[in-house]
C-alpha atoms as a PDB file:
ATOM      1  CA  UNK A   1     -18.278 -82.119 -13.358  1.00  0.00           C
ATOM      2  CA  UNK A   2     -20.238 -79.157 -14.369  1.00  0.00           C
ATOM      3  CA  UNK A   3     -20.001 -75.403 -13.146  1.00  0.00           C
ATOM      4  CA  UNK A   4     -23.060 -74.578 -11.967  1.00  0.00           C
ATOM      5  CA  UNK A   5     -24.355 -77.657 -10.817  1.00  0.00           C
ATOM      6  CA  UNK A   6     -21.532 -80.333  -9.305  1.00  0.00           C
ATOM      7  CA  UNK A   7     -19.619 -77.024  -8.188  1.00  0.00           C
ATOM      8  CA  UNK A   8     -19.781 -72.993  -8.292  1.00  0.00           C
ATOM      9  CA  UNK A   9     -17.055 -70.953 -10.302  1.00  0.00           C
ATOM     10  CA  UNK A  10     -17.097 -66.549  -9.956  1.00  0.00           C
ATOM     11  CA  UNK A  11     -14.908 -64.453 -10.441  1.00  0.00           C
ATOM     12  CA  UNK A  12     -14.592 -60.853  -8.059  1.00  0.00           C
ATOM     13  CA  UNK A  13     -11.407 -58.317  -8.491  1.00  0.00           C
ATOM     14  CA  UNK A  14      -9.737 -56.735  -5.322  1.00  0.00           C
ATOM     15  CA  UNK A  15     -10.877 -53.180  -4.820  1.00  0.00           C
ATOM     16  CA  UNK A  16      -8.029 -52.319  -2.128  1.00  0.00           C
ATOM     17  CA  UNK A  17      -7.088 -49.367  -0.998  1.00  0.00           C
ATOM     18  CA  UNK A  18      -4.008 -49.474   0.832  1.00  0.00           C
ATOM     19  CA  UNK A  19      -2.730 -46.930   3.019  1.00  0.00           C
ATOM     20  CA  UNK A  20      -6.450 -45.571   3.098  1.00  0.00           C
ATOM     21  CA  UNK A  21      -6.917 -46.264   6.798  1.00  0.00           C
ATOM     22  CA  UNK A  22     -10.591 -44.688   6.209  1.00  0.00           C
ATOM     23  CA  UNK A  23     -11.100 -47.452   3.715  1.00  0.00           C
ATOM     24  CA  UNK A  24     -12.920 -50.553   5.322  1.00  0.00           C
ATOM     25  CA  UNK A  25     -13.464 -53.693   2.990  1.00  0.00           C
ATOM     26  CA  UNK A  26     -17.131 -54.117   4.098  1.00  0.00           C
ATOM     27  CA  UNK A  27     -17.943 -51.153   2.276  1.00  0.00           C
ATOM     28  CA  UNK A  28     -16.616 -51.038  -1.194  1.00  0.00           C
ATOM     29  CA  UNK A  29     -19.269 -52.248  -3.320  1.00  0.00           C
ATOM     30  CA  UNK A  30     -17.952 -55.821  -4.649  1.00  0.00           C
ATOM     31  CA  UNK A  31     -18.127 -56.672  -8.319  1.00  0.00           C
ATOM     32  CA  UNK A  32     -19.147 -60.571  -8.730  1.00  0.00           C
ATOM     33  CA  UNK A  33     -19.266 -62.460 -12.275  1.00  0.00           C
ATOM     34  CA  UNK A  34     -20.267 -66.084 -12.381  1.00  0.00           C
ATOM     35  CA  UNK A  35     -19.703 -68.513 -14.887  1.00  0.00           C
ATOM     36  CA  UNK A  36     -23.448 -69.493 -14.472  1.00  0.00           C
ATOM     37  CA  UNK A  37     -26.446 -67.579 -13.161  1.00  0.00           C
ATOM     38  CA  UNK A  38     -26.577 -70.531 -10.512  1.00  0.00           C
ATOM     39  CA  UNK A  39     -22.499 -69.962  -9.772  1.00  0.00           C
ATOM     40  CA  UNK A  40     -23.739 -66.261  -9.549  1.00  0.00           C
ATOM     41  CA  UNK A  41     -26.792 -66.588  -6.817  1.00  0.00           C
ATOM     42  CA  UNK A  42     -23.939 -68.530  -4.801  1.00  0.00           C
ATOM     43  CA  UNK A  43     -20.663 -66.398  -4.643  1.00  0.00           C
ATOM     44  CA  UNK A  44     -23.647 -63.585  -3.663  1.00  0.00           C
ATOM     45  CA  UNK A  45     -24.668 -65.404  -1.057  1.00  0.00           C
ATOM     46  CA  UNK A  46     -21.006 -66.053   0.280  1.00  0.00           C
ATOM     47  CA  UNK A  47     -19.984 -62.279  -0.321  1.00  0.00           C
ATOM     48  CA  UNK A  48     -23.218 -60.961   0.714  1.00  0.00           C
ATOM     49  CA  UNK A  49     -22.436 -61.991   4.453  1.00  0.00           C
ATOM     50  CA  UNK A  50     -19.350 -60.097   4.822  1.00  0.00           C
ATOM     51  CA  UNK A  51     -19.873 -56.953   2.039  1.00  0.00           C
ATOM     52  CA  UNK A  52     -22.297 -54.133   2.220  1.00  0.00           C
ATOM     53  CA  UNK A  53     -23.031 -53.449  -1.745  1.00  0.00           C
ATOM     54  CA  UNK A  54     -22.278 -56.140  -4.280  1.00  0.00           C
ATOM     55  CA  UNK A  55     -22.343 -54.946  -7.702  1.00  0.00           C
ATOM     56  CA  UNK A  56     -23.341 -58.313  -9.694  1.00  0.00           C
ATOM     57  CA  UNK A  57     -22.479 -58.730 -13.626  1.00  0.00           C
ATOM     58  CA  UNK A  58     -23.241 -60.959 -16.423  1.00  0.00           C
ATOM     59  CA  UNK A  59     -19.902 -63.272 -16.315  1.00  0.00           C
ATOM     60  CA  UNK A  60     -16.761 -63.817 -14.986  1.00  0.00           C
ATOM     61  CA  UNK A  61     -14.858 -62.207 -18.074  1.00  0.00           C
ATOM     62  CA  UNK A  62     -16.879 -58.613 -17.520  1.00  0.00           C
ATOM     63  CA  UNK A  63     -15.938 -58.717 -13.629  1.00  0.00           C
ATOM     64  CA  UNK A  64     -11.897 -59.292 -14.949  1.00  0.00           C
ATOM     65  CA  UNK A  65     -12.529 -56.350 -17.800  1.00  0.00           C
ATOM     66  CA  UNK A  66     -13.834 -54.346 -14.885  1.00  0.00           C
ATOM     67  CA  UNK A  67     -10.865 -55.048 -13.140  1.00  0.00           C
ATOM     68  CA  UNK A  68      -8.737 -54.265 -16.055  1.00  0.00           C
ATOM     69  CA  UNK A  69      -9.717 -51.358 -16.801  1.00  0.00           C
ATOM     70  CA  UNK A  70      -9.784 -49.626 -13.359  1.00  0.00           C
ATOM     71  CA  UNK A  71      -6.063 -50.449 -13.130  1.00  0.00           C
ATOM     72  CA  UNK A  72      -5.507 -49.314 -16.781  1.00  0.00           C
ATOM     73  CA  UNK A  73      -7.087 -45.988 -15.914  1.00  0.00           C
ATOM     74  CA  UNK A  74      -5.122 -45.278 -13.256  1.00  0.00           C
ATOM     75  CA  UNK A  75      -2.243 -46.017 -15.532  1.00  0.00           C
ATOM     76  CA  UNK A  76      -2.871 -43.964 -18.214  1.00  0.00           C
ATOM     77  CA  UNK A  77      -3.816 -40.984 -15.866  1.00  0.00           C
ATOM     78  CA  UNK A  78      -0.269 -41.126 -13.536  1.00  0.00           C
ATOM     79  CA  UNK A  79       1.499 -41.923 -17.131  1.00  0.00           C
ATOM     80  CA  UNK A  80       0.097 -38.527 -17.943  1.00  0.00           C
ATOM     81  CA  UNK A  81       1.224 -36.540 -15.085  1.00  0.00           C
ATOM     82  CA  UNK A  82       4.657 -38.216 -15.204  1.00  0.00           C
ATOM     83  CA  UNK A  83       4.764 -36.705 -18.735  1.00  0.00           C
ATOM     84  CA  UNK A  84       3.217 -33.509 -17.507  1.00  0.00           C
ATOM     85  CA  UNK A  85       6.327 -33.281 -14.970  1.00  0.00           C
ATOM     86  CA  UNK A  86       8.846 -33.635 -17.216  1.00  0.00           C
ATOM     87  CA  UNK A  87       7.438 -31.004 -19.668  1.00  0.00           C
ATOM     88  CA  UNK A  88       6.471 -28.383 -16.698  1.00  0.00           C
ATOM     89  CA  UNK A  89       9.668 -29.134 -14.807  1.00  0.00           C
ATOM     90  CA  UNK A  90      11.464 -28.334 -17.805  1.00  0.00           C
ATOM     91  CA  UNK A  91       9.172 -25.113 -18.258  1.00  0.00           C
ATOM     92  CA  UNK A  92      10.167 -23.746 -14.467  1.00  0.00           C
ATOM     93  CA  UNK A  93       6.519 -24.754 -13.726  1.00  0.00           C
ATOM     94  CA  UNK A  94       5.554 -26.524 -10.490  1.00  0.00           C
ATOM     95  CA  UNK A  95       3.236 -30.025 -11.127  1.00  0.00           C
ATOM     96  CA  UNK A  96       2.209 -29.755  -7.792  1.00  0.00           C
ATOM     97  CA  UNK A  97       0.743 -26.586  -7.458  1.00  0.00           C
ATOM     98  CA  UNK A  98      -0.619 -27.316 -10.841  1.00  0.00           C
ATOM     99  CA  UNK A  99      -2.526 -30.228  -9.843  1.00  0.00           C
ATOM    100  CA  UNK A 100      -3.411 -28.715  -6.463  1.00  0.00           C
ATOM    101  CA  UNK A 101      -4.889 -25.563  -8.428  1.00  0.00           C
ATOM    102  CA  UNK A 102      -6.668 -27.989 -11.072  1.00  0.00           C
ATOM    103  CA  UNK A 103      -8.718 -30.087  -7.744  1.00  0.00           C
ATOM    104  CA  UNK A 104     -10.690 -26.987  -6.974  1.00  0.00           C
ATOM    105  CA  UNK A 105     -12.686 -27.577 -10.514  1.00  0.00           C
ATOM    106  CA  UNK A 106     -15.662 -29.111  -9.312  1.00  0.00           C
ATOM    107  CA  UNK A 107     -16.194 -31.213 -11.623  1.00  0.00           C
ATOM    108  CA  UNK A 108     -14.333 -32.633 -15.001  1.00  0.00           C
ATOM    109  CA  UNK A 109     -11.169 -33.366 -12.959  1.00  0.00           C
ATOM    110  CA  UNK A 110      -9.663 -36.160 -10.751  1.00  0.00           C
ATOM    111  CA  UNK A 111      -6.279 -35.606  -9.355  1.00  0.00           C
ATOM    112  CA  UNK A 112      -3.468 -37.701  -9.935  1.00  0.00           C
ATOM    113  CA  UNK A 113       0.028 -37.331  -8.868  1.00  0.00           C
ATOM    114  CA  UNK A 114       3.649 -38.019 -10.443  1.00  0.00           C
ATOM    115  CA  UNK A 115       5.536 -40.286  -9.094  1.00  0.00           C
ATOM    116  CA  UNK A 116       9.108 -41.769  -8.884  1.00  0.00           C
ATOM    117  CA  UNK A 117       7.931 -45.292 -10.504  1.00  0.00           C
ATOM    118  CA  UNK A 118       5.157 -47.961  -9.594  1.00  0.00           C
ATOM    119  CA  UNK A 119       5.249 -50.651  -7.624  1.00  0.00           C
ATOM    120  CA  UNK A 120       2.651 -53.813  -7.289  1.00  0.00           C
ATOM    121  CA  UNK A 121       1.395 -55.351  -9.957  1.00  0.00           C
ATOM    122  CA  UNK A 122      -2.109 -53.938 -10.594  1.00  0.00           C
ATOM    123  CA  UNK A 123      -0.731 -50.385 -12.861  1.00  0.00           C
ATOM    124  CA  UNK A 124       2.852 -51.756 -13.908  1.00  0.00           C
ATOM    125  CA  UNK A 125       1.865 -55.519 -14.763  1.00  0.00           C
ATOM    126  CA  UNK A 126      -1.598 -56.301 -15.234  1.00  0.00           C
ATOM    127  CA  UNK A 127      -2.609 -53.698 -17.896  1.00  0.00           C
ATOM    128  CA  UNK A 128      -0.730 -55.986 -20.488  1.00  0.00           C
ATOM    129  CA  UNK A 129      -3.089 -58.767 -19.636  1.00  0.00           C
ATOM    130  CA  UNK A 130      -5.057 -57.363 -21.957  1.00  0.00           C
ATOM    131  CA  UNK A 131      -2.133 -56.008 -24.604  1.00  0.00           C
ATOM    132  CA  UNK A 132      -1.495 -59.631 -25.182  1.00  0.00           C
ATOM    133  CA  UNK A 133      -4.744 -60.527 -25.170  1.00  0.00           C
ATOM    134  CA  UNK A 134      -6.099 -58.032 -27.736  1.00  0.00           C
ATOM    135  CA  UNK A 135      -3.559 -59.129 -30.057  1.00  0.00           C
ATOM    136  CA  UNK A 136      -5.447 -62.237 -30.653  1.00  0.00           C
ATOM    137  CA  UNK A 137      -7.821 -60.378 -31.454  1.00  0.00           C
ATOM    138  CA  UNK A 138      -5.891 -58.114 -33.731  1.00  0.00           C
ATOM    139  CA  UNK A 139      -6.040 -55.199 -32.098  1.00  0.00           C
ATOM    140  CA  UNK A 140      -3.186 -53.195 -30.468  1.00  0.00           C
ATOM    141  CA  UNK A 141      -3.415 -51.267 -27.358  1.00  0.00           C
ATOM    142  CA  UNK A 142      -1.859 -48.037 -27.938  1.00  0.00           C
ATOM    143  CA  UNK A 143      -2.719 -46.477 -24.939  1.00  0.00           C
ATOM    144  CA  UNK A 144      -1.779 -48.773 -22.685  1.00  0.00           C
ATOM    145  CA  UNK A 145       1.479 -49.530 -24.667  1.00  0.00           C
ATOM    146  CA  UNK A 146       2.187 -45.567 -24.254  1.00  0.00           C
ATOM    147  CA  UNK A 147       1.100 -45.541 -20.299  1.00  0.00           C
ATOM    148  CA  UNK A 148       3.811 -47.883 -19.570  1.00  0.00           C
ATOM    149  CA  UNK A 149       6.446 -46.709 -21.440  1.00  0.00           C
ATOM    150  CA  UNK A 150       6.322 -43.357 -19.650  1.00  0.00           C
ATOM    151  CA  UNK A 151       5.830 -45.021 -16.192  1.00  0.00           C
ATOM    152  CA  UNK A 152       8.972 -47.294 -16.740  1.00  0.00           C
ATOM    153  CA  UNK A 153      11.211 -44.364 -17.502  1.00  0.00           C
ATOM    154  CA  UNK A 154      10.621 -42.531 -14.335  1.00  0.00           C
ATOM    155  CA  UNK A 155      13.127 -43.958 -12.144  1.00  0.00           C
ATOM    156  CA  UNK A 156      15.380 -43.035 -14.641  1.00  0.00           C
ATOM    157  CA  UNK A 157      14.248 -39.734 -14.826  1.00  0.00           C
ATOM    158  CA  UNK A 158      14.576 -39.487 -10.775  1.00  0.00           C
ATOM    159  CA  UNK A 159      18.457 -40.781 -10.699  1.00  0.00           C
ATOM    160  CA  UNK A 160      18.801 -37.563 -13.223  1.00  0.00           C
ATOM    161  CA  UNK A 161      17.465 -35.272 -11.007  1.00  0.00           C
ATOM    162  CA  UNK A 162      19.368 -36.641  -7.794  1.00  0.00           C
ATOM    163  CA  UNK A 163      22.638 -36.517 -10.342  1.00  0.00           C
ATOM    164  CA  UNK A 164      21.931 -32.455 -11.617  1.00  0.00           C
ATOM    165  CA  UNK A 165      21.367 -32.301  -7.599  1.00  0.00           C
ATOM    166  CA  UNK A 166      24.727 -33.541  -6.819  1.00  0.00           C
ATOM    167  CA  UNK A 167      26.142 -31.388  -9.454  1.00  0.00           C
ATOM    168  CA  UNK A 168      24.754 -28.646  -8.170  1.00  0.00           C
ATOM    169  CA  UNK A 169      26.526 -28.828  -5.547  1.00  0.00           C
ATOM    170  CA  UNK A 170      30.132 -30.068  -7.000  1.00  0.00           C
ATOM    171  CA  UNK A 171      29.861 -33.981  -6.312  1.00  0.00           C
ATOM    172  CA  UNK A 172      30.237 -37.017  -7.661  1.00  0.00           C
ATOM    173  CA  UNK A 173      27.501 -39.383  -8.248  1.00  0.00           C
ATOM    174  CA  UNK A 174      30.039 -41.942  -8.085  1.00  0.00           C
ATOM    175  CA  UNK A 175      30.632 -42.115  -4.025  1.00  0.00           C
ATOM    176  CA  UNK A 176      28.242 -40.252  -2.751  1.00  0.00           C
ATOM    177  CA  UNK A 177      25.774 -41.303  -0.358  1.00  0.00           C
ATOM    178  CA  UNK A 178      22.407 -40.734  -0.715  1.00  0.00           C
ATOM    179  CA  UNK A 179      19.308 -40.928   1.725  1.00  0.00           C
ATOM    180  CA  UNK A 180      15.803 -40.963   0.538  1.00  0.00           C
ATOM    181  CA  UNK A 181      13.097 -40.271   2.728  1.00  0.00           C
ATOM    182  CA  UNK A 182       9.051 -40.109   1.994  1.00  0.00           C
ATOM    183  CA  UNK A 183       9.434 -42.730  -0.784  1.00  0.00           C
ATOM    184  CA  UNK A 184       6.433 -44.913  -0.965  1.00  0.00           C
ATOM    185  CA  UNK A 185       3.844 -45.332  -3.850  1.00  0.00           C
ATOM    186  CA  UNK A 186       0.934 -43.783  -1.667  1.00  0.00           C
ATOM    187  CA  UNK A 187       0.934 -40.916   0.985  1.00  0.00           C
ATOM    188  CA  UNK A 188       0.562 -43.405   4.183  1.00  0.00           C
ATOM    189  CA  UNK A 189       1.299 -46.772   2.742  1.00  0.00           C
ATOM    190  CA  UNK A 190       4.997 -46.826   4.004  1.00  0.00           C
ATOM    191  CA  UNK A 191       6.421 -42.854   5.195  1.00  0.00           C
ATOM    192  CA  UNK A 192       5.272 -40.155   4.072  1.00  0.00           C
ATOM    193  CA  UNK A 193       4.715 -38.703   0.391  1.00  0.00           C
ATOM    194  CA  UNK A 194       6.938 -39.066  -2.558  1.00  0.00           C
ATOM    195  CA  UNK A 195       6.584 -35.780  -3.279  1.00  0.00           C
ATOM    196  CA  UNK A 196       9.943 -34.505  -1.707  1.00  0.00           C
ATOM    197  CA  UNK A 197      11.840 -36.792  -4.393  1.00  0.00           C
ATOM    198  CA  UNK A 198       9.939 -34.856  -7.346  1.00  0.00           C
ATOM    199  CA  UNK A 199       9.716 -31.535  -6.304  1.00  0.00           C
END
């Protein structure tokens, strides 16, 4: 059997938005690779009767490196305000107002926001697709490498703060009880922010 002809093979990445109850899957434009031009012309069709704007794209492999490298971007970008909160808390300076005060630039700027770890798989997991895949190719993916590192030490950096909480206030880590509220990895997916665990 051939692709193309006995049966059609594409490939389109997710583009969700969840929590974003503004967000409706009709209209976020739709990137579609085929394997063939034919395999192409036939996921349009099928997506076309259900999505507004689809964005089409030479082959499968460019719709996955699309994919890729929206998730590694937002990677990179929250590994860099995780850093940025551990060098400004330790500075007396507030990340949040920062940020806040950097979104009224116009242009040059897109906010994004530290958080306590990440969950899914699109930022934590799928990033190092393509680490292992560009070592085939010799190449080594620095940033990406970096991104994650920062990103998995965060929940470690959290438990510190709740512990120089707790010694703040003469107790124990060891027996206390501890309730966190607003935890979630966006604004509305779950409660409410996680800002209240970093500030």
């Amino acid at each position: 059997m051939r692709a193309g002809v006995d049966f059609h093979l594409a490939f389109s990445p997710e583009r969700e938005d969840p929590g974003n109850s503004q967000s409706k899957v009709n209209a976020v434009p739709k990137v579609v690779g085929g394997y063939t031009e034919a395999c192409l012309e036939r996921a349009m069709e099928v997506y076309g009767k259900a999505i507004d704007t689809l964005v089409p794209v030479s082959s499968c492999r460019v719709a996955e490196a699309t994919e890729l490298l929206e998730n590694i971007f937002r990677s990179v970008n929250i590994a860099l305000v995780n850093e940025l909160e551990l060098v400004y808390g330790a500075m007396g300076i507030d990340i949040w107002e920062v940020i806040e005060t950097a979104k009224t630039k116009p242009f040059g700027f897109m906010p994004f926001y530290p958080g306590p770890g990440l969950g899914g798989h699109c930022i934590p997991i799928d990033p190092f697709y393509l680490t292992w895949k560009a070592r085939e190719f010799g190449k080594h993916t620095r940033f990406i490498e970096l991104a994650g590192e920062i990103n998995t030490a965060m929940p470690e950096y959290v438990v510190n703060r709740v512990i120089a909480a707790l010694n703040s206030q003469r107790k124990a880590l060891n027996g206390s009880r501890i309730l966190i509220l607003g935890l979630a990895y966006k604004r509305t997916s779950m409660m409410t922010a996680n800002r209240p665990v970093m500030s």
